[in-house]
Protein backbone atom coordinates (compact mmCIF):
# COMPACT_ATOMS: atom_id res chain seq x y z
CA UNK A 1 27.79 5.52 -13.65
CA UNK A 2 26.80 8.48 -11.83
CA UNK A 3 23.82 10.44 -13.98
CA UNK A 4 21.71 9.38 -10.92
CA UNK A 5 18.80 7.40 -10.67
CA UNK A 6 15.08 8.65 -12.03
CA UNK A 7 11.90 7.70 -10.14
CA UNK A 8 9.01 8.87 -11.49
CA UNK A 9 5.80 8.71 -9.11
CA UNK A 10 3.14 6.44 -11.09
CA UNK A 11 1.21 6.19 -8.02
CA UNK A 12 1.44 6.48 -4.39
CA UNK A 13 -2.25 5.90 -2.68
CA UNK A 14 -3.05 3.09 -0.27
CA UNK A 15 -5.34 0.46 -1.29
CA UNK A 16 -8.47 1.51 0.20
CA UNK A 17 -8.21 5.09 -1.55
CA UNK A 18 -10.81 7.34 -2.98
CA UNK A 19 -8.19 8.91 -5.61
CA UNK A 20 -7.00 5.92 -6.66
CA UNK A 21 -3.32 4.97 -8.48
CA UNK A 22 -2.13 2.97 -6.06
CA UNK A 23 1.52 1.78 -5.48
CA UNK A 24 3.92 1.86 -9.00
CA UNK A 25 6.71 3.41 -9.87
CA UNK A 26 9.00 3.66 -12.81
CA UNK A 27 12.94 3.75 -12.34
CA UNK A 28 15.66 4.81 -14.97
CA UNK A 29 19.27 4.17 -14.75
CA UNK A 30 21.17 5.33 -17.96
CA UNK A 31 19.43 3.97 -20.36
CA UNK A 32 17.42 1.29 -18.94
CA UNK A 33 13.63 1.56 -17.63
CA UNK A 34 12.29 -0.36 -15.09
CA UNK A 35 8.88 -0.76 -13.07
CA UNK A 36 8.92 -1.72 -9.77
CA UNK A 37 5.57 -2.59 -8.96
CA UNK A 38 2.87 -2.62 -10.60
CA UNK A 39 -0.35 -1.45 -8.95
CA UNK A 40 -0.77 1.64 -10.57
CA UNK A 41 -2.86 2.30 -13.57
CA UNK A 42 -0.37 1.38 -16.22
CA UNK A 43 -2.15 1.85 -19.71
CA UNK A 44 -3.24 5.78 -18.07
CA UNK A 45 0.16 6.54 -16.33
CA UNK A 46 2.60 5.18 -19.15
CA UNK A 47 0.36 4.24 -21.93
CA UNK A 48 1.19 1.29 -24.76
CA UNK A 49 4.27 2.98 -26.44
CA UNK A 50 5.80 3.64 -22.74
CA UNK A 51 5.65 0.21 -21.84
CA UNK A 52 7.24 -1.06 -24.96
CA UNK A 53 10.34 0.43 -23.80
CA UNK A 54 10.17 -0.87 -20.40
CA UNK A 55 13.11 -3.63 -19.84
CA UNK A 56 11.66 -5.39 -16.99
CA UNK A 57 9.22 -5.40 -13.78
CA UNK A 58 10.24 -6.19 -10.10
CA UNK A 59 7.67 -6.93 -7.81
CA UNK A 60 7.56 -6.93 -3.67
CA UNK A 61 4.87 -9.32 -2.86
CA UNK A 62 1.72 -9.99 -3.94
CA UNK A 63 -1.10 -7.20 -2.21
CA UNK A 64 -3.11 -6.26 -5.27
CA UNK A 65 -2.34 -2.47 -4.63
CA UNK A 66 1.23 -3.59 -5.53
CA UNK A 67 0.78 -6.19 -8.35
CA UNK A 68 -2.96 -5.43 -10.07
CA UNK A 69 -1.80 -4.40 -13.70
CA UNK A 70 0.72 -7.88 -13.30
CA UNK A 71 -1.76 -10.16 -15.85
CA UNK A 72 -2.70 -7.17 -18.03
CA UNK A 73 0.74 -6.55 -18.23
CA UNK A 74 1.41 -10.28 -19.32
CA UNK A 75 -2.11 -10.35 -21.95
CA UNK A 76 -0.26 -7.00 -23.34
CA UNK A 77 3.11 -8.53 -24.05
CA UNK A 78 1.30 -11.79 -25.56
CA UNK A 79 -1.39 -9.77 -27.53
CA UNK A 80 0.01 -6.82 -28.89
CA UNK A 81 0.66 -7.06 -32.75
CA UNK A 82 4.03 -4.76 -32.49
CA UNK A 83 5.51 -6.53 -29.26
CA UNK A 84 7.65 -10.46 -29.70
CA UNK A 85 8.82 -10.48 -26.18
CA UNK A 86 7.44 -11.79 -22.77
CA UNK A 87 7.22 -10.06 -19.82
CA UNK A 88 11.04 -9.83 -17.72
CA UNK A 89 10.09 -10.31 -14.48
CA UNK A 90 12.53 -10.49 -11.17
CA UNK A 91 11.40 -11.20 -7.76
CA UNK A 92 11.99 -13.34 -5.45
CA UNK A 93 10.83 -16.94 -5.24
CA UNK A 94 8.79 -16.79 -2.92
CA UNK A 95 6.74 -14.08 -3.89
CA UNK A 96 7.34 -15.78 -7.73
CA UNK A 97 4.88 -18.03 -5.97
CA UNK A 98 1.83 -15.97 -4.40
CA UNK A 99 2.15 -14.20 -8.08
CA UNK A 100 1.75 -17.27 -10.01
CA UNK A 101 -1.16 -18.31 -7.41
CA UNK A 102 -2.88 -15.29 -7.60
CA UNK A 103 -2.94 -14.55 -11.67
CA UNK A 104 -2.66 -17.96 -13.06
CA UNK A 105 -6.35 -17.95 -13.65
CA UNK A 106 -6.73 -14.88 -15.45
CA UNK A 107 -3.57 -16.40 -17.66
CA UNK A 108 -3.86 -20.01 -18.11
CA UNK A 109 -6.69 -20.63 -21.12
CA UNK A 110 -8.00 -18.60 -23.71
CA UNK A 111 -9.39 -19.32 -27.45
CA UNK A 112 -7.96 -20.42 -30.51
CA UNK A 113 -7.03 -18.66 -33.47
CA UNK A 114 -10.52 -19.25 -34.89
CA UNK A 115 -12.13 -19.24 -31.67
CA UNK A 116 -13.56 -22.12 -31.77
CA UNK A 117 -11.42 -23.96 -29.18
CA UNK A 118 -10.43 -23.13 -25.44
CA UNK A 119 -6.60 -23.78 -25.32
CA UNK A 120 -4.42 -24.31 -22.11
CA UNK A 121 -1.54 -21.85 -21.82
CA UNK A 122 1.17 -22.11 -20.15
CA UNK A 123 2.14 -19.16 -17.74
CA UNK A 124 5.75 -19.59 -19.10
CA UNK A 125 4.80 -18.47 -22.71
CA UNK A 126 3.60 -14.73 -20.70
CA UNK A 127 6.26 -14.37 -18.80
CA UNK A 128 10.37 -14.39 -18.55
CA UNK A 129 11.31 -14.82 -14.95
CA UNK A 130 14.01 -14.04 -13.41
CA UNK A 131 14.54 -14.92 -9.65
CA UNK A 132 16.24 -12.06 -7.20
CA UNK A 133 17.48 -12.92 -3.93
CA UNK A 134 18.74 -16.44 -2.73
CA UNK A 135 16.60 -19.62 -3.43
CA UNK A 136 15.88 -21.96 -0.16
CA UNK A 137 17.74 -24.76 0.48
CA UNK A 138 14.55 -26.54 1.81
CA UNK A 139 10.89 -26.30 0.11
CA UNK A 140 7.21 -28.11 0.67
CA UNK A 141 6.69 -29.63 -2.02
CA UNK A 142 3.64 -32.17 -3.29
CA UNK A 143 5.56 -35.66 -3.69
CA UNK A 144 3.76 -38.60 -5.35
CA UNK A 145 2.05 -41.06 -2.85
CA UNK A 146 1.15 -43.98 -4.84
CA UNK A 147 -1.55 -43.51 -7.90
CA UNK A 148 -3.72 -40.46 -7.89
CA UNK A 149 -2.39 -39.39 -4.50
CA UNK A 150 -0.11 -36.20 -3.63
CA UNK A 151 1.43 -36.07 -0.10
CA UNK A 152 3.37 -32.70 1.44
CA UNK A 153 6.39 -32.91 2.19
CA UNK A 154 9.42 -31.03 2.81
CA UNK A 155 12.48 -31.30 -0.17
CA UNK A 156 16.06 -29.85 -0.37
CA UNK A 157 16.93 -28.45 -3.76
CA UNK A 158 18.05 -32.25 -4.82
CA UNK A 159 14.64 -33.36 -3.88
CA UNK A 160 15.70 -35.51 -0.47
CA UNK A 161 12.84 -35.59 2.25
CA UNK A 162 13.51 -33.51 5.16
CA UNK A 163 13.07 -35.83 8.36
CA UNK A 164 10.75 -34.56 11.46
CA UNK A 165 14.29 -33.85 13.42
CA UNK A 166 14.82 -30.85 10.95
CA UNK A 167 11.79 -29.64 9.51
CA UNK A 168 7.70 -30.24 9.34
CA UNK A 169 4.33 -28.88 7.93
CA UNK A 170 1.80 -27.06 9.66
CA UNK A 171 -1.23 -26.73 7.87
CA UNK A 172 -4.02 -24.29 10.01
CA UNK A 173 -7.79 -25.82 9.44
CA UNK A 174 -8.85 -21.86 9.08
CA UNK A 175 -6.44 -21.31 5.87
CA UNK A 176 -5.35 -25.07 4.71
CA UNK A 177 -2.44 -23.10 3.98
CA UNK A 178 1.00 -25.26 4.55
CA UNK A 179 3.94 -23.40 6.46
CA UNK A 180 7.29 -24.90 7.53
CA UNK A 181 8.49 -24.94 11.09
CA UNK A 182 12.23 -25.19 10.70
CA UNK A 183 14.54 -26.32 13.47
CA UNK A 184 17.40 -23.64 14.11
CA UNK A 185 20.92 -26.23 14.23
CA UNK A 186 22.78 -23.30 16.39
CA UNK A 187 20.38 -22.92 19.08
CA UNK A 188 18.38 -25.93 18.62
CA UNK A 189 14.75 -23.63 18.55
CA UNK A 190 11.60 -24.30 16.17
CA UNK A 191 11.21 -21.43 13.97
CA UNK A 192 9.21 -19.98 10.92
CA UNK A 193 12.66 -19.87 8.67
CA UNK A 194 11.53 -17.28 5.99
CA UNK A 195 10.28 -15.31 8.96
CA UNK A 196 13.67 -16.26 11.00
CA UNK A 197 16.44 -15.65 8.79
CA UNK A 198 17.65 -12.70 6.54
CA UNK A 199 19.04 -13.51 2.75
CA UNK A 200 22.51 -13.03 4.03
CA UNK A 201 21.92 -16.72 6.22
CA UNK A 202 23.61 -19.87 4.97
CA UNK A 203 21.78 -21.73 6.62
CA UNK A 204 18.67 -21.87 5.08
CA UNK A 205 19.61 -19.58 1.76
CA UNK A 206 21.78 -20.53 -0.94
CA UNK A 207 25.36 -18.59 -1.38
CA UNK A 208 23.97 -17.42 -4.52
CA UNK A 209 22.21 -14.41 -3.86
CA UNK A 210 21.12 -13.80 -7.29
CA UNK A 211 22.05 -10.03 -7.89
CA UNK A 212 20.28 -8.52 -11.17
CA UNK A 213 23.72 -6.78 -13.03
CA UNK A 214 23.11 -4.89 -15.81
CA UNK A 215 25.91 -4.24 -18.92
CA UNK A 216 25.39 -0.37 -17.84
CA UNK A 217 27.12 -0.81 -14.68
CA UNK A 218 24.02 -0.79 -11.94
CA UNK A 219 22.77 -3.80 -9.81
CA UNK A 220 19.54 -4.27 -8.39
CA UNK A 221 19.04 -7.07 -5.46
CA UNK A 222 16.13 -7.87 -3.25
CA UNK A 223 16.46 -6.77 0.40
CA UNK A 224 14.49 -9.07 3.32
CA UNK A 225 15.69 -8.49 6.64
CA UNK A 226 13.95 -4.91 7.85
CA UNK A 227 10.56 -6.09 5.58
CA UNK A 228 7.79 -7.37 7.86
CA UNK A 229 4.57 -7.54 6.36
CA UNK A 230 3.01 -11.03 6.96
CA UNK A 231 3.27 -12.20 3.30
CA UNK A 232 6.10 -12.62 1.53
CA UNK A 233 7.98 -9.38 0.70
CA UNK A 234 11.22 -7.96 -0.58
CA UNK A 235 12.89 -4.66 -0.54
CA UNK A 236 14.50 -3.93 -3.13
CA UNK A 237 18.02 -2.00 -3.45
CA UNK A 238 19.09 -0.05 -6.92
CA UNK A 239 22.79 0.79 -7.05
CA UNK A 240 25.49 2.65 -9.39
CA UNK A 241 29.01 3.70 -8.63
CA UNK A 242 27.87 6.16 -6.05
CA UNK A 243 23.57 6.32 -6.15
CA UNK A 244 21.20 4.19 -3.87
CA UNK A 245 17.86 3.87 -3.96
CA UNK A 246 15.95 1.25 -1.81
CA UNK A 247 12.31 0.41 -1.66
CA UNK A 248 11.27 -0.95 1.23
CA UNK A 249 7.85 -1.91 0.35
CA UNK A 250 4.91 -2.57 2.68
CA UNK A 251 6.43 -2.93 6.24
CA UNK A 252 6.07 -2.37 9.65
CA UNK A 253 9.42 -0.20 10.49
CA UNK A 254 9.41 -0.24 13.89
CA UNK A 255 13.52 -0.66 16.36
CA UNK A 256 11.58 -1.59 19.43
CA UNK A 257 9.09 -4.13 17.92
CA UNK A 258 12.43 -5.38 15.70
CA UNK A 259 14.36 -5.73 19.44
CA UNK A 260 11.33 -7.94 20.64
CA UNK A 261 10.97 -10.17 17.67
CA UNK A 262 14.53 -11.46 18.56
CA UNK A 263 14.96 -11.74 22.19
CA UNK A 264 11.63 -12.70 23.15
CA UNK A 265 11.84 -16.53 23.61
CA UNK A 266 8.30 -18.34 23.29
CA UNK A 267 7.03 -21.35 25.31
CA UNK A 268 5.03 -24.00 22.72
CA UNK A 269 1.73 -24.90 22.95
CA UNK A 270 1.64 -27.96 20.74
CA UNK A 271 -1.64 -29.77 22.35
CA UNK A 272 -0.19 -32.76 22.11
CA UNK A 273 2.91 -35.27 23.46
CA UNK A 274 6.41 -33.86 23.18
CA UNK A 275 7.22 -37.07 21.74
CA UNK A 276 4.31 -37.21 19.04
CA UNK A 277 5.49 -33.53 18.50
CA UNK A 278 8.54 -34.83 17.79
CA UNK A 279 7.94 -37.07 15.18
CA UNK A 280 5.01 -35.61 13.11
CA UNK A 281 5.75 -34.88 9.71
CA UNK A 282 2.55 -32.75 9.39
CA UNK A 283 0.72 -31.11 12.11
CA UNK A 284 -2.93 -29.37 11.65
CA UNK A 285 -2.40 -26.05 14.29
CA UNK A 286 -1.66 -22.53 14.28
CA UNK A 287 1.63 -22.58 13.44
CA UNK A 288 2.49 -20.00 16.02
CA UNK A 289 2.06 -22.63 18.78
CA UNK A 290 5.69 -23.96 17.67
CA UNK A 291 7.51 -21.19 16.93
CA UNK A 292 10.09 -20.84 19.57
CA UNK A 293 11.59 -17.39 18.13
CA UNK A 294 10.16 -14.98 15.07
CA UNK A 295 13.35 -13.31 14.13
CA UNK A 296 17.34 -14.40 14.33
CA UNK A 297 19.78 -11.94 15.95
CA UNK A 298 21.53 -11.54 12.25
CA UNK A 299 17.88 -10.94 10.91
CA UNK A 300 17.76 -7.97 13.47
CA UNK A 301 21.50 -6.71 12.91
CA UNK A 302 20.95 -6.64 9.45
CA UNK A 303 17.75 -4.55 9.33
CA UNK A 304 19.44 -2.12 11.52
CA UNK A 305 21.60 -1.49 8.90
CA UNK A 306 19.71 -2.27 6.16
CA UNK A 307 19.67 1.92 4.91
CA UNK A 308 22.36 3.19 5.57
CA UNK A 309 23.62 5.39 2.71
CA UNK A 310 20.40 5.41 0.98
CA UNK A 311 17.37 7.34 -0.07
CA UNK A 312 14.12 5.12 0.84
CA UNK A 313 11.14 5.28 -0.72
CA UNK A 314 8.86 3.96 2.64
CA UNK A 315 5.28 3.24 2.59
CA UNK A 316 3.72 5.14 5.55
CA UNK A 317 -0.42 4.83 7.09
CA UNK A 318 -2.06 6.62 9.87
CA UNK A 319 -4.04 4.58 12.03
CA UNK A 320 -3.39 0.76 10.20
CA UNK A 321 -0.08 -0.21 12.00
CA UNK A 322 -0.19 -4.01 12.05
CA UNK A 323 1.42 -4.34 8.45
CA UNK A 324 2.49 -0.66 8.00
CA UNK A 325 4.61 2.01 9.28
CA UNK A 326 2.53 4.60 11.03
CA UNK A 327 3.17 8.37 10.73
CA UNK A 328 3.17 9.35 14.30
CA UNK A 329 6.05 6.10 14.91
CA UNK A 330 8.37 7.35 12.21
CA UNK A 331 10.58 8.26 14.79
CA UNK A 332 11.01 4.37 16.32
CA UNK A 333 12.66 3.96 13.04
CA UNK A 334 16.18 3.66 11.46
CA UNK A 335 14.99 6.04 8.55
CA UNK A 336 17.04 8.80 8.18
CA UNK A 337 14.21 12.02 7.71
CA UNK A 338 16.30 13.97 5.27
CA UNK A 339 16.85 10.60 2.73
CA UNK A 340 13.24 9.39 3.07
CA UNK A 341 10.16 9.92 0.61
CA UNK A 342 6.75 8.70 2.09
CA UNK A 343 4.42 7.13 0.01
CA UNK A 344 1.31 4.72 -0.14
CA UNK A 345 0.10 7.41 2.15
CA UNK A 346 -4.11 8.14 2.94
CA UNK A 347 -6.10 10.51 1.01
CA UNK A 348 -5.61 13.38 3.71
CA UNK A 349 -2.54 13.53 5.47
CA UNK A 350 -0.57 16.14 6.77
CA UNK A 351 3.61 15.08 6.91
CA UNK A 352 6.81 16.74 8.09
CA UNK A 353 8.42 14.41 5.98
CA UNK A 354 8.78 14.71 2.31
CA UNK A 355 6.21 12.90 0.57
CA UNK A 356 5.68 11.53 -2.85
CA UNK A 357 2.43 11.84 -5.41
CA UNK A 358 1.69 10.39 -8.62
CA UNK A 359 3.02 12.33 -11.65
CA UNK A 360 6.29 13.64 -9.59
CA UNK A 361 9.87 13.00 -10.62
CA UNK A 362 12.50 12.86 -8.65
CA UNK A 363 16.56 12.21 -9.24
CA UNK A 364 18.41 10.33 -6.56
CA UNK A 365 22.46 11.54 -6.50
CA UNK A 366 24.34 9.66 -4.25
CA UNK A 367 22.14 9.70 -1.04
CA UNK A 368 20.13 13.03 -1.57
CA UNK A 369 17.39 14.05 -4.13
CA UNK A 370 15.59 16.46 -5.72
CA UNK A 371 12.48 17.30 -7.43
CA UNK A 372 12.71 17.67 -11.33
CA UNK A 373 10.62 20.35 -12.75
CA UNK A 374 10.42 21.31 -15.93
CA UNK A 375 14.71 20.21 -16.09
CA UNK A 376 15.55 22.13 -13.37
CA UNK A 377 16.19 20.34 -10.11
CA UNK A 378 14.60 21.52 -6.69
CA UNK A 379 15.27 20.75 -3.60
CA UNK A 380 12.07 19.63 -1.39
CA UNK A 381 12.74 22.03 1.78
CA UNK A 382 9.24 22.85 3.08
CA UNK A 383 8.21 22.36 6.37
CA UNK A 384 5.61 20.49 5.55
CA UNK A 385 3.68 18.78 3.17
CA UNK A 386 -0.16 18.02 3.31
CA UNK A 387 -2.62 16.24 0.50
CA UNK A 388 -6.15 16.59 0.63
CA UNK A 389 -8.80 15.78 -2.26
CA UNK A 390 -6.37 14.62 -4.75
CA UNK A 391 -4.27 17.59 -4.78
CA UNK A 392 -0.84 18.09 -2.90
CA UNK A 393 0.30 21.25 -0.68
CA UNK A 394 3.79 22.77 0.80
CA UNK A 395 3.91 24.79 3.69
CA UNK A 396 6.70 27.22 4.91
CA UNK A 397 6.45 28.47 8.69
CA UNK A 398 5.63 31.84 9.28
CA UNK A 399 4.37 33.26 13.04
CA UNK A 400 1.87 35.42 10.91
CA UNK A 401 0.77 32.70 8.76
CA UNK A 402 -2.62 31.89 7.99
CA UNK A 403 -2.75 28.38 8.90
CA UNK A 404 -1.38 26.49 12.01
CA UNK A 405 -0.34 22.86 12.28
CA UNK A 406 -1.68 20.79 15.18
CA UNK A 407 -0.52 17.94 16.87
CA UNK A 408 -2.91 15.08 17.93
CA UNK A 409 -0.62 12.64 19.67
CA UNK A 410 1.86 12.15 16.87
CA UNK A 411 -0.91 12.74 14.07
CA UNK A 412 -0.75 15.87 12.59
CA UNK A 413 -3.22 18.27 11.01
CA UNK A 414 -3.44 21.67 9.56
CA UNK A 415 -6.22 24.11 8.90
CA UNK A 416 -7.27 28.11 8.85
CA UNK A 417 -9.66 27.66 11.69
CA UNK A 418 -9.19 26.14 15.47
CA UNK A 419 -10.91 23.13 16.74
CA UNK A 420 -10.57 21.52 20.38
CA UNK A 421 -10.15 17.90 18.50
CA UNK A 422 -7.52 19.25 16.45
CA UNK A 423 -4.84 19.07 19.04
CA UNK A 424 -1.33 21.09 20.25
CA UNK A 425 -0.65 23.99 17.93
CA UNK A 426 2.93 23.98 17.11
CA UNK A 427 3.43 26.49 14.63
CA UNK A 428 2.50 28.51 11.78
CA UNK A 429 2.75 27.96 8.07
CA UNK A 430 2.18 29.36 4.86
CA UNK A 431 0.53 27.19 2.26
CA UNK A 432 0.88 26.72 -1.50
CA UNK A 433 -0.72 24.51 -3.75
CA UNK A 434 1.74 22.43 -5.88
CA UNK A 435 0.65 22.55 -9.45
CA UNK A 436 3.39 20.48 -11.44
CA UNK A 437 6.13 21.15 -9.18
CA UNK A 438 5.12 24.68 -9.12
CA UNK A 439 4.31 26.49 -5.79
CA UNK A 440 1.22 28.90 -5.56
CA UNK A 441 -0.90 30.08 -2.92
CA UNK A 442 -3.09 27.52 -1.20
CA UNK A 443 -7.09 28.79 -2.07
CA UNK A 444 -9.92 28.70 0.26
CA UNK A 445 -12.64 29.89 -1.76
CA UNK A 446 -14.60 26.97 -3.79
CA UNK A 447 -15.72 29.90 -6.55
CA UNK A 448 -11.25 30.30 -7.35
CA UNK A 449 -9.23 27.38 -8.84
CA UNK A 450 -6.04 27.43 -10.42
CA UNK A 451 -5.56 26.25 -14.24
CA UNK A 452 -2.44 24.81 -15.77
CA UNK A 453 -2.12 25.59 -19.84
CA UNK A 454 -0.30 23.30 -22.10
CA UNK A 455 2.46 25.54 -21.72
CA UNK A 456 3.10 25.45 -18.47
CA UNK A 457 1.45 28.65 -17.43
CA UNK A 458 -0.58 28.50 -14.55
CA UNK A 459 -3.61 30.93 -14.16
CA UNK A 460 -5.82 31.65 -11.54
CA UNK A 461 -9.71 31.17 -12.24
CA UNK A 462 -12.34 33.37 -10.36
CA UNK A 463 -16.25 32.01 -10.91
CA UNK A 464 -18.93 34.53 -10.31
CA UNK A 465 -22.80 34.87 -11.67
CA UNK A 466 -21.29 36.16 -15.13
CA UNK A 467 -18.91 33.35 -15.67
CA UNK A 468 -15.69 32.96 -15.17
CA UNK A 469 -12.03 34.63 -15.53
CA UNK A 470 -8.38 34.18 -15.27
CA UNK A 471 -5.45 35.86 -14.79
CA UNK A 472 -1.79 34.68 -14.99
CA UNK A 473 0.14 34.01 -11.64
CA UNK A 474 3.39 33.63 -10.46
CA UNK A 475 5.24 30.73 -9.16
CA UNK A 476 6.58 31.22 -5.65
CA UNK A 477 8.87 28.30 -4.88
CA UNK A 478 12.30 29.45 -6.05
CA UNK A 479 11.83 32.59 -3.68
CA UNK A 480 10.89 29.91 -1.15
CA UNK A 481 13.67 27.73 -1.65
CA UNK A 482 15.72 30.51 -0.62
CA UNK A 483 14.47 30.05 2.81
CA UNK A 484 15.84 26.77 2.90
């Protein structure tokens, strides 16, 4: 198979956005139509009839901005008169799990037929799951403990209790959340194990690693080792004969940070005996008190590596680094600037990196891609690329240009006029508005605004005391291309 891979843009905003359609996008391969994600408005984006033909949803963890439209998606599937199938959904167990904790009640009862009961239903009957990536070979699980009681403990996949040699519970009194402190066998540490090892490890995944293969000759498999985001997450890796995509999803990309979360060894602080340490089954604590190391060497290796010979779609902030890759540290990374597209970026942002917006298309062919527009494909060769106010601009350097990009320690910024706070000017640029892939240029006045027909034609509309006017205009970016 080598037709390349479609991603169309259903949204690309941060959570905390003023425009809204956060992170979704759909994928086709051949004939097939995925989502991955599902945080964008749906219903708008796609509408009912486009989601009929949708063959399945894959998820990368549980943030709302990623997974909001999830248990509308499910109601649709269950409620629609022309649909008899259940959602197909593939992720990976453990974020299987923060899904099912965070929808279940918006799921699990409605009314009967004749509405005069409430019924229990079962989240099975909504959805078909599918699990990507390995399962663990060790889980906490809620074990009976005599009648009426529950107690915590830690299972392998044949349901034996882990001992307090190999593994134990640490619930914090601030959460009441449980979390497993694992001990390494190799070098004997206490570690966080689906912090610690990458899907690749045998010693706390299965061999199975649960690759999603479709008849059409593409395979799709979840990706752990460079995603670091606190909750669970996945990446997630689409491949044909020749064409890879990968999503890394909400992460915090970052070679030096990666370098210390192996090699730095840490001392415990478990407030109590070595020996009662020892022994507990369940400890109430910060769980970071007993881990010895956050990452494994091949958990480091792997992320190093992890794309290679791939175009990335790579979530991206400015000033909100704990969980997220920040603009002005793109270069700490292992992402390769010519296979990269930025997304789940701020309302106002100013890139030298290609970025994506909702409503764009794109075709990945082998590792490169281009912009489709109106059938044609274009490559994205600006030198850079700014959104403001819900609309998205290109700009091509030019020493007589009108506006000048600034640099404010790694933060960039451009404008018509100069302000001290603005920062280093490094060059100047011409700017265009895009208007469906189309390039025009950028407007300053608030009484012009450009108009898009049903036909494609773009126009340019001039407001005055009398009303209003247009007059067809031309779009620029082939002759720009040319520059590139």
């Amino acid at each position: 198979m080598s037709d390349g891979i479609i991603l169309n843009i259903l949204g690309d905003f941060g959570p905390f956005s003023r425009i809204g359609k956060s992170i979704g996008y759909q994928v086709t391969v051949g004939s097939s139509t995925f989502l991955i994600d599902c945080g964008a408005p749906l219903f708008q984006q796609i509408g009912g009839h486009g989601l009929k033909k949708v063959k399945g949803l894959f998820v990368t963890h549980a943030h709302d901005d990623h997974k909001r439209w999830f248990s509308d998606l499910a109601l649709f599937n269950m409620y629609a008169p022309d649909i008899n199938s259940k959602v197909f959904f593939i992720t990976s167990e453990d974020v299987h799990e923060e899904i099912i904790n965070a929808s279940v009640a918006a799921l699990d009862r409605s009314l009967s037929a004749d509405s005069k009961k409430i019924v229990d239903i079962a989240y099975e009957e909504y959805v078909d799951f599918r699990i990507m990536g390995p399962r663990a070979k060790f889980r906490i699980a809620a074990l009976d403990d005599g009648p009426g009681r529950k107690k915590l403990s830690i299972v392998d996949r044949k349901g034996k209790v882990a001992g307090p040699e190999t593994a134990k519970i640490v619930i914090n009194p601030r959460s009441k959340r449980p979390r497993m402190l694992f001990k390494d066998p190799f070098s004997g540490e206490w570690v966080e194990p689906e912090s610690f090892y990458p899907f690749t490890s045998n010693v706390f995944y299965e061999e199975d690693k649960n690759i999603f293969s479709s008849p059409e000759g593409f395979t799709i498999e979840a990706i752990k080792a460079p995603v670091w985001h606190g909750v669970s997450a996945i990446g997630i890796k689409i491949s044909t004969g020749r064409d890879r995509l990968i999503f890394s999803s909400d992460t915090v990309n970052n070679i030096e940070l990666w370098k210390e979360l192996y090699t730095e060894k840490r001392e415990q602080k478990p407030g109590m005996p070595k020996a009662d340490f020892e022994s507990a089954s369940i400890i109430e604590g910060d769980i970071n008190d007993y881990i010895e190391r956050i990452w494994s060497r091949e958990r480091f290796d792997e992320a190093l590596n992890a794309f290679r010979d791939a175009v990335v779609v790579h979530d991206i902030t400015i000033g909100a680094g704990a969980v997220h890759t920040e603009y002005h540290k793109l270069d700490k990374t292992n992402l390769d600037k010519e296979k990269v597209i930025l997304t789940h970026s701020p309302d106002r942002i100013t890139s030298e990196w290609v970025m994506s917006r909702a409503d764009k298309s794109f075709i990945i062919k082998g590792t490169s891609f281009y912009e489709i527009v109106n059938g044609s494909l274009k490559k994205m060769n600006a030198d850079i690329y700014h959104k403001e106010g819900g609309k998205y601009y290109v700009g091509y350097k030019n020493s007589g240009g009108k506006y000048t990009v600034y640099d404010n320690g790694g933060i960039l910024r451009v404008s018509s006029k100069a302000e001290k706070n603005f920062g280093e000017p490094l060059y100047k640029v011409d700017m265009y508005e895009d208007i469906s892939g189309k390039y025009f240029p950028m407007l300053d006045s608030d009484n012009e605004r450009y108009w898009e027909g049903p036909d494609g034609g773009v126009q340019l509309i001039k407001f005055n005391s009398e009303g209003s006017s247009g007059v067809p205009v031309s779009d620029r970016r082939d002759r720009l291309s040319e520059k590139g």
